[in-house]
C-alpha atoms as a PDB file:
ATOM      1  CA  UNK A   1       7.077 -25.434   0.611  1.00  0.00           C
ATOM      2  CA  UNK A   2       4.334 -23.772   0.856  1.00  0.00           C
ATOM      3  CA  UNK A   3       1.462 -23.690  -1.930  1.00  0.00           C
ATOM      4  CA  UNK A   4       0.974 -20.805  -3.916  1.00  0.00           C
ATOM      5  CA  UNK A   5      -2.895 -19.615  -2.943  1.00  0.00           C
ATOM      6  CA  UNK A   6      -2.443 -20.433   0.873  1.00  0.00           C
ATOM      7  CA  UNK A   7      -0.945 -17.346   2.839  1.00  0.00           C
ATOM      8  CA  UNK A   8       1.696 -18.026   5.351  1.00  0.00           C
ATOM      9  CA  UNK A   9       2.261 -16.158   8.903  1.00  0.00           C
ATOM     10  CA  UNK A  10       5.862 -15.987  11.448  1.00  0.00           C
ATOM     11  CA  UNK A  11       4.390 -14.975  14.780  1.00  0.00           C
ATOM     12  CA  UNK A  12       7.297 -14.482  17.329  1.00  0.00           C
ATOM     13  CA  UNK A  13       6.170 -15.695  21.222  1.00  0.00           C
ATOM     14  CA  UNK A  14       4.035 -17.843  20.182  1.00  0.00           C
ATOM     15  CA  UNK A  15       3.511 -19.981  22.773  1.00  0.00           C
ATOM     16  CA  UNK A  16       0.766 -18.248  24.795  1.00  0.00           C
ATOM     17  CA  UNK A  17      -1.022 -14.672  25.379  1.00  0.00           C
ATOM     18  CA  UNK A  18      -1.578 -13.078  22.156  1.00  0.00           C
ATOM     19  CA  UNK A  19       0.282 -14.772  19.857  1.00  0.00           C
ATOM     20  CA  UNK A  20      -1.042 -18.487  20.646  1.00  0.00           C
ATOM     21  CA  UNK A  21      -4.891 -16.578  19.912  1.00  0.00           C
ATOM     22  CA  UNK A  22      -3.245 -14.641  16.904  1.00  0.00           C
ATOM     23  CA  UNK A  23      -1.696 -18.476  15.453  1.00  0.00           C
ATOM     24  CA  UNK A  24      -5.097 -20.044  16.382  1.00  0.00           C
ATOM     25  CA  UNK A  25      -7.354 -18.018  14.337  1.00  0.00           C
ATOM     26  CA  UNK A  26      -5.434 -17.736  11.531  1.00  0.00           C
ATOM     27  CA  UNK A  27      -4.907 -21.866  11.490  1.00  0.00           C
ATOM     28  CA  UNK A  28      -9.037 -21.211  11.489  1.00  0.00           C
ATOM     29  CA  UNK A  29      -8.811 -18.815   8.664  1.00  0.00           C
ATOM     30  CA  UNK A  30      -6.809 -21.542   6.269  1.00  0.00           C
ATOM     31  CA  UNK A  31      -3.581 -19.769   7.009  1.00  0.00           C
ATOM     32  CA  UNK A  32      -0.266 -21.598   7.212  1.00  0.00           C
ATOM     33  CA  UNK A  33       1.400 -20.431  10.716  1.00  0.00           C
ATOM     34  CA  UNK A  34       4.649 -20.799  11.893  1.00  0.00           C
ATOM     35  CA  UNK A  35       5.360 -19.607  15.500  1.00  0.00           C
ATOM     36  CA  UNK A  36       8.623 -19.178  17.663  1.00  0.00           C
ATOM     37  CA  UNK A  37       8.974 -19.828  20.934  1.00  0.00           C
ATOM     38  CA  UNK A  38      12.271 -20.708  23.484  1.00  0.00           C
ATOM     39  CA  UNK A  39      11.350 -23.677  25.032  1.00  0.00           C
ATOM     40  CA  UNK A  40      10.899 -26.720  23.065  1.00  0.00           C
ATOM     41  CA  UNK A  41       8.613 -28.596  25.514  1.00  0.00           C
ATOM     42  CA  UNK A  42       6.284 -25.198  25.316  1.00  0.00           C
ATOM     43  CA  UNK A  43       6.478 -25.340  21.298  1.00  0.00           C
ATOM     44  CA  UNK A  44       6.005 -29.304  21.287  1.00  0.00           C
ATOM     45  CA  UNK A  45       2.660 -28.533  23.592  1.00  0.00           C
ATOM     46  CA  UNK A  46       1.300 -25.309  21.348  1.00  0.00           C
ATOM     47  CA  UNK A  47       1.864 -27.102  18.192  1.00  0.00           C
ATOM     48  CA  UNK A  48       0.070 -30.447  19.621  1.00  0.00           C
ATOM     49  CA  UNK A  49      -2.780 -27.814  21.104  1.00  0.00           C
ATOM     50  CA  UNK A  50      -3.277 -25.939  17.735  1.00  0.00           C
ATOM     51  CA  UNK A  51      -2.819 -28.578  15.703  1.00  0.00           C
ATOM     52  CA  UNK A  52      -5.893 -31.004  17.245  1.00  0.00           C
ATOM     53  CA  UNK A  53      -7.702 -27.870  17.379  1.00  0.00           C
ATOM     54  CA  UNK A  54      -7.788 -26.657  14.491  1.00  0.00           C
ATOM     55  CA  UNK A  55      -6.235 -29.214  12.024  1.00  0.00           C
ATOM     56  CA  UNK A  56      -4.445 -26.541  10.228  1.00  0.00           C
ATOM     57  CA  UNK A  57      -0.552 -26.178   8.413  1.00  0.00           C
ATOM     58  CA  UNK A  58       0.902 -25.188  11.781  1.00  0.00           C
ATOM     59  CA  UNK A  59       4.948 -25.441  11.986  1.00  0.00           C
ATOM     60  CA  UNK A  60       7.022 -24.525  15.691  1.00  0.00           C
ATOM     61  CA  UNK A  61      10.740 -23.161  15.156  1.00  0.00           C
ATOM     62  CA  UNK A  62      12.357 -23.615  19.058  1.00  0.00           C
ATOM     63  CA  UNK A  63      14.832 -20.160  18.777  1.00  0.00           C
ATOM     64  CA  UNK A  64      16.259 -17.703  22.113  1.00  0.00           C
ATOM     65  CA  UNK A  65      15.470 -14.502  19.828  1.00  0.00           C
ATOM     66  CA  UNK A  66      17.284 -11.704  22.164  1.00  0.00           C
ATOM     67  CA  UNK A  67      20.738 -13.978  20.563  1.00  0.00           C
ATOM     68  CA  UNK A  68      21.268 -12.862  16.942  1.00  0.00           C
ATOM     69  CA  UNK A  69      22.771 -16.400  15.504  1.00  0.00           C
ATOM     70  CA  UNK A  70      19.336 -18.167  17.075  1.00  0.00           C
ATOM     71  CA  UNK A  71      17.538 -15.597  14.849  1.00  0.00           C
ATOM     72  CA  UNK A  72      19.587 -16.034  11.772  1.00  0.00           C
ATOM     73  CA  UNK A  73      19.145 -19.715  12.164  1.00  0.00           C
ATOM     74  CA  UNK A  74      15.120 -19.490  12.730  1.00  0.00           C
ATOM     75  CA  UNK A  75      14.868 -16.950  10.128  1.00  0.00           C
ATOM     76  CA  UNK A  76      17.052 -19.264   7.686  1.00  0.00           C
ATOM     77  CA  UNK A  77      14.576 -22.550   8.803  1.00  0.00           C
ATOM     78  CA  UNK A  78      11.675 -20.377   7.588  1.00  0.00           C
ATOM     79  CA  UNK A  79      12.988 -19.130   4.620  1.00  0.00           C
ATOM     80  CA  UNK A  80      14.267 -23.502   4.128  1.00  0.00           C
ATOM     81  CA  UNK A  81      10.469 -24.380   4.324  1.00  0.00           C
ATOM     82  CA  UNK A  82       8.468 -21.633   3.098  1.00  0.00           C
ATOM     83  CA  UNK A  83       8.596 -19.178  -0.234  1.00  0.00           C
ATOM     84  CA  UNK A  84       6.594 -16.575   1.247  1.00  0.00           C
ATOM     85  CA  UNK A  85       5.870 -14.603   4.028  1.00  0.00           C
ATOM     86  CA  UNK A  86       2.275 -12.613   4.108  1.00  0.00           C
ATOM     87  CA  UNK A  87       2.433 -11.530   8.142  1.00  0.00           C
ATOM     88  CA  UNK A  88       5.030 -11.139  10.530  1.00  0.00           C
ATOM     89  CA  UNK A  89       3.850 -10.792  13.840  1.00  0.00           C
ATOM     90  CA  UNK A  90       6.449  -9.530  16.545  1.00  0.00           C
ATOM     91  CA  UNK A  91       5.569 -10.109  20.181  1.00  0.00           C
ATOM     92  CA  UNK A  92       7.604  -9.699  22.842  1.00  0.00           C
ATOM     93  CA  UNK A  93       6.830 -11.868  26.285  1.00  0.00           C
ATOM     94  CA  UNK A  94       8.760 -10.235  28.652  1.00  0.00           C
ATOM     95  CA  UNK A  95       8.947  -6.625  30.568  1.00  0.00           C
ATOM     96  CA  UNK A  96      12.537  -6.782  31.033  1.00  0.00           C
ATOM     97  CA  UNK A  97      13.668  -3.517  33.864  1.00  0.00           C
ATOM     98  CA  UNK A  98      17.270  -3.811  33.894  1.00  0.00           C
ATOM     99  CA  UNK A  99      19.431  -3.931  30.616  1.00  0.00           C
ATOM    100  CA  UNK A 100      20.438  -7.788  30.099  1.00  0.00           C
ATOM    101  CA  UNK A 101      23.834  -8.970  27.617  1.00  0.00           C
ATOM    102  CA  UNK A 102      23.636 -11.624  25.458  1.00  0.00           C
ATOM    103  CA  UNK A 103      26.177 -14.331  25.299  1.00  0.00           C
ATOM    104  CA  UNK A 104      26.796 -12.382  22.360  1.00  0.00           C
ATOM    105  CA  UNK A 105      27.563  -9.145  24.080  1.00  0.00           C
ATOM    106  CA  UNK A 106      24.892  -7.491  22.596  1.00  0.00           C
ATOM    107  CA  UNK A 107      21.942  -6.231  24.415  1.00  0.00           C
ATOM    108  CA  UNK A 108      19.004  -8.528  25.401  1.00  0.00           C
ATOM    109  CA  UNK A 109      16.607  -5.676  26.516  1.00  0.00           C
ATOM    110  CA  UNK A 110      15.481  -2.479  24.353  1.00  0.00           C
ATOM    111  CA  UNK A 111      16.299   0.742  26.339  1.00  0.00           C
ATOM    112  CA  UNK A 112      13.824   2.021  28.118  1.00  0.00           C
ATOM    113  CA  UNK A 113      12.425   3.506  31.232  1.00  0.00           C
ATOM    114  CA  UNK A 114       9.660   2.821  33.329  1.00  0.00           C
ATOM    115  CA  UNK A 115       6.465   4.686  33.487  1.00  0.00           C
ATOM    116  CA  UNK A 116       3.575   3.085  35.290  1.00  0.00           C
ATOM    117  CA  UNK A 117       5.147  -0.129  35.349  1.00  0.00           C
ATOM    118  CA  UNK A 118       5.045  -0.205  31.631  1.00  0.00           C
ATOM    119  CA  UNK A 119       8.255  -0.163  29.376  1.00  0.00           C
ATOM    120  CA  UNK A 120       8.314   2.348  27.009  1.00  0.00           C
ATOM    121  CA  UNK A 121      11.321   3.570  24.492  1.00  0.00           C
ATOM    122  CA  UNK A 122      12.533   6.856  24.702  1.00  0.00           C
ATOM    123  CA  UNK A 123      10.799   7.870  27.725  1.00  0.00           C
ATOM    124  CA  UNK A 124      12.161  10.096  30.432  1.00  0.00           C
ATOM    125  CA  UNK A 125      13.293   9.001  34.072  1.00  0.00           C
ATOM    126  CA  UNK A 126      11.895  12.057  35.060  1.00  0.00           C
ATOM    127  CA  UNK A 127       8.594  11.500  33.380  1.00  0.00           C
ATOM    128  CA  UNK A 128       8.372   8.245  34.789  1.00  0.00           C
ATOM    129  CA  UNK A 129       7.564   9.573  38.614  1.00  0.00           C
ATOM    130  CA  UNK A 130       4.996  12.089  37.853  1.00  0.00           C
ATOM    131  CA  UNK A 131       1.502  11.566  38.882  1.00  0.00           C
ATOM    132  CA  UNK A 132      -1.031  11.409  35.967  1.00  0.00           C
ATOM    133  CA  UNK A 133      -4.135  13.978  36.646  1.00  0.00           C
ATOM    134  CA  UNK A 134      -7.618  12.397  37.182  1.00  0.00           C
ATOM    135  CA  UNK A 135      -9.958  13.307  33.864  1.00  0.00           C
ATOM    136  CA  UNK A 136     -12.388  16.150  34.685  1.00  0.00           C
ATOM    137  CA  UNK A 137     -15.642  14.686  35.578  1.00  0.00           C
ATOM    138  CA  UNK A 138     -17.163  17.358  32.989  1.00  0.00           C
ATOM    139  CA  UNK A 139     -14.669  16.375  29.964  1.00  0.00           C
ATOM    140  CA  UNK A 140     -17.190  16.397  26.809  1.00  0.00           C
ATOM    141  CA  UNK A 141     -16.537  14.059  24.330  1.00  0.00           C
ATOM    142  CA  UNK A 142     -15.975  16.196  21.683  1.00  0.00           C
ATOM    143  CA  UNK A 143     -12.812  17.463  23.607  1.00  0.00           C
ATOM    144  CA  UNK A 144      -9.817  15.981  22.816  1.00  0.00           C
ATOM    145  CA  UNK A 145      -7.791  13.904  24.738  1.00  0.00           C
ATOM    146  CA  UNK A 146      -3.982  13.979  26.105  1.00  0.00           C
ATOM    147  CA  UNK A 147      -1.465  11.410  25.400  1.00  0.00           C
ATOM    148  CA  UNK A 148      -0.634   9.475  27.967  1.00  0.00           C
ATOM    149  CA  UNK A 149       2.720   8.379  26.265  1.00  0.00           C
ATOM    150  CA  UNK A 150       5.521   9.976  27.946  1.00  0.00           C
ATOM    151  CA  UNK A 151       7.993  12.420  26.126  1.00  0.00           C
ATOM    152  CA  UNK A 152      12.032  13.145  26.180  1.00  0.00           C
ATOM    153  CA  UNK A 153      12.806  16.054  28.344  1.00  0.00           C
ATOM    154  CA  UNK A 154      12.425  19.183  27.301  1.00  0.00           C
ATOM    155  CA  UNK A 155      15.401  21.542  25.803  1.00  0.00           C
ATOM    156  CA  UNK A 156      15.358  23.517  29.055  1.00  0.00           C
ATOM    157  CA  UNK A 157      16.135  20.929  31.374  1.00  0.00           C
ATOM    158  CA  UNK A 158      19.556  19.957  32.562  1.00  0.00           C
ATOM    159  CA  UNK A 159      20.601  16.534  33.873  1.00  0.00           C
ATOM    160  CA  UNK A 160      22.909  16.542  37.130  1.00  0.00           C
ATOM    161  CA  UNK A 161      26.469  15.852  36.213  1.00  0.00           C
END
């Protein structure tokens, strides 16, 4: 378990990008981490990585999140080994463009369309193939801004049946 004063973090995808950084610092900060990760040889080499670089409470749980039992069983290890939880930190590793199933049968992707090569829930097909407009070259900076987030079509549009 855990002690009392020391704060504990869960970082999903832990094994690299943001969340091996995220797991790093706070191992600096005198956090407790525990990351997740798929591959056990990737795990066995973050935690060895962290662990002579910072010297910190650093723990790896090997778990295929996009399959619900592997996520009741790393959630269940955590819970096992630790009475608290201070941060959760979901990442996600992959930009997945076609829809995936599970050995489950339930759906390894989030749905989603592509705009700019990005993922992004909810969005349109149709916004995903317009052309964003250059920024006027005499924008001030006092003028606000656009989203660049793309929206649901509007009411007034029909899909082809």
């Amino acid at each position: 378990m855990s002690s009392p004063e020391r704060r504990v973090a869960l970082i999903t995808c832990g094994t690299d990008g943001i969340g091996k950084a995220t797991a790093r610092r706070l191992l600096r900060d005198g956090w407790a981490v525990v990351f997740v990760g798929r591959s056990p040889e990737r795990c066995a080499a973050t935690f060895d990585e962290l662990r002579a670089a910072t010297g910190g409470d650093v723990a790896a749980i090997v778990a295929d999140l996009s399959l619900l039992g592997e996520t009741r069983r790393a959630a269940d290890e955590f819970a096992a080994a630790h009475d608290r939880l201070d941060l959760l930190l979901l990442n996600a590793n992959a930009i997945v463009q076609e829809r995936r199933v599970t050995a489950e049968g339930s759906s390894g992707t989030l749905p989603s369309s592509t705009c700019r090569g990005r993922s992004w829930p909810g969005a349109s097909s149709r916004s995903s193939r317009r052309r964003r407009r250059p920024r006027s070259s005499q924008s001030s900076a006092s003028t606000p801004r656009r989203s660049t987030r793309p929206t649901s079509r509007s009411s007034g549009e029909t899909s082809a049946a």
